[in-house]
Protein backbone atom coordinates (compact mmCIF):
# COMPACT_ATOMS: atom_id res chain seq x y z
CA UNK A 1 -8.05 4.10 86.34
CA UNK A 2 -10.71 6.62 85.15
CA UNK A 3 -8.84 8.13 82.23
CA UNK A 4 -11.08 10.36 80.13
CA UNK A 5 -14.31 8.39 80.18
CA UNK A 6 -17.28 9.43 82.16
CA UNK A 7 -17.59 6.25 83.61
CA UNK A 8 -16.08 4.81 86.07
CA UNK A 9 -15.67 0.91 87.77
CA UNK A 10 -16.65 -0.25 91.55
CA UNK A 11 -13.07 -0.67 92.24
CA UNK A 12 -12.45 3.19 90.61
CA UNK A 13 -14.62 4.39 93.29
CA UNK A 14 -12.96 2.66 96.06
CA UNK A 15 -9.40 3.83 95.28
CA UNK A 16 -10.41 6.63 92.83
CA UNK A 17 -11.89 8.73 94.02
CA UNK A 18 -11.14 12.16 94.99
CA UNK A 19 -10.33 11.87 90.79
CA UNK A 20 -14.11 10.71 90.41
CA UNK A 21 -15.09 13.91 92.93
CA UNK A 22 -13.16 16.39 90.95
CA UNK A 23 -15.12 15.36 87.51
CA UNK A 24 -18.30 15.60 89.19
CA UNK A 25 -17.65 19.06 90.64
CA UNK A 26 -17.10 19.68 87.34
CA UNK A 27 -20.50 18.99 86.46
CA UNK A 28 -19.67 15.48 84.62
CA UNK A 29 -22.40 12.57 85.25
CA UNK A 30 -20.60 8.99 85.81
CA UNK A 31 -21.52 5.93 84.95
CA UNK A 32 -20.47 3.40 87.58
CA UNK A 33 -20.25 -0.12 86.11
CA UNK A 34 -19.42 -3.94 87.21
CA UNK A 35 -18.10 -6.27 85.31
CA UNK A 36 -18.53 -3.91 82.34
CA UNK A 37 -22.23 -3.61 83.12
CA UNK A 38 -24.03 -0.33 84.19
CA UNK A 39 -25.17 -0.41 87.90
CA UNK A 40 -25.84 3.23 88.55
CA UNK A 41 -25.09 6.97 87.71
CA UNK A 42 -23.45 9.73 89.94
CA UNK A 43 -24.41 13.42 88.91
CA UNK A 44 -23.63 16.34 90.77
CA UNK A 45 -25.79 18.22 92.95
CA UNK A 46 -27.56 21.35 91.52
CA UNK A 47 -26.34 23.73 93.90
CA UNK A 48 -28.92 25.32 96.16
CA UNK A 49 -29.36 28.96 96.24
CA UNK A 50 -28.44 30.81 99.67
CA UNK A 51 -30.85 31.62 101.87
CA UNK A 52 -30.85 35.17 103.26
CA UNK A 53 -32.84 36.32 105.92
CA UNK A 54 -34.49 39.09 106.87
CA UNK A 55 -32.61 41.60 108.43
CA UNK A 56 -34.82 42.04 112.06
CA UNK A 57 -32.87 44.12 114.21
CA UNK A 58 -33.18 46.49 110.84
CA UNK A 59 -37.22 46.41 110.68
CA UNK A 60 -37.59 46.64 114.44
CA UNK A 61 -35.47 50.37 114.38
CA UNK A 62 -37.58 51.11 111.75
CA UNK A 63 -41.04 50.75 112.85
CA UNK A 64 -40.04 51.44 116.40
CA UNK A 65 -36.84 53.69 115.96
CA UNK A 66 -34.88 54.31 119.23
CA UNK A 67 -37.58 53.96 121.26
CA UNK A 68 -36.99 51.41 124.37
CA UNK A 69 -40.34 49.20 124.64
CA UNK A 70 -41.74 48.16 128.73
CA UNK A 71 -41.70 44.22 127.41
CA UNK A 72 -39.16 42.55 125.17
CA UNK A 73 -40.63 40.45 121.94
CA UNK A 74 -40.88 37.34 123.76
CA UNK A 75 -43.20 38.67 126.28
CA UNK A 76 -44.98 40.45 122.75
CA UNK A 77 -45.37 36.99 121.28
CA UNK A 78 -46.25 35.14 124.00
CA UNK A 79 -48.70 37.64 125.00
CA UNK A 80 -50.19 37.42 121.76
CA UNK A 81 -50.48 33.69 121.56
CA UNK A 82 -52.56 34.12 124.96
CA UNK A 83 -55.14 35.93 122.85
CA UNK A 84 -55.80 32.97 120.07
């Protein structure tokens, strides 16, 4: 088993490892060996910032306000794609 080493074996991996998963969320990087040899290293993934979006439906009351428009958008972009 693991222990308290970063590093773990093939075989720790195989039966091991939602132990080996806890230590990365942790932010630990693991040395995997074989036959007390170093074959590779797990690190965790930098997490990725969210992504927000724009808020549309926001900008479109804005520059438009309650004002109903004769064509939706798609008929707006597709219209304007005509022109190019």
């Amino acid at each position: 088993m693991m222990n308290h080493m970063k590093s773990a074996t093939v075989r720790d991996l195989r039966y091991h490892f939602p132990e080996i998963e806890a230590r990365l969320r942790e932010g630990d990087v693991i040395q995997i060996t074989k036959r007390k040899r170093v074959i590779a290293r797990l690190a965790p993934v930098k997490p990725r910032p969210s992504r927000t979006y724009p808020d549309f439906r926001a900008i479109q009351r804005e520059v438009f306000g309650s004002k109903r428009l004769k064509s939706t958008g798609a008929e707006l972009v597709s219209a304007a794609r005509g022109k190019y």
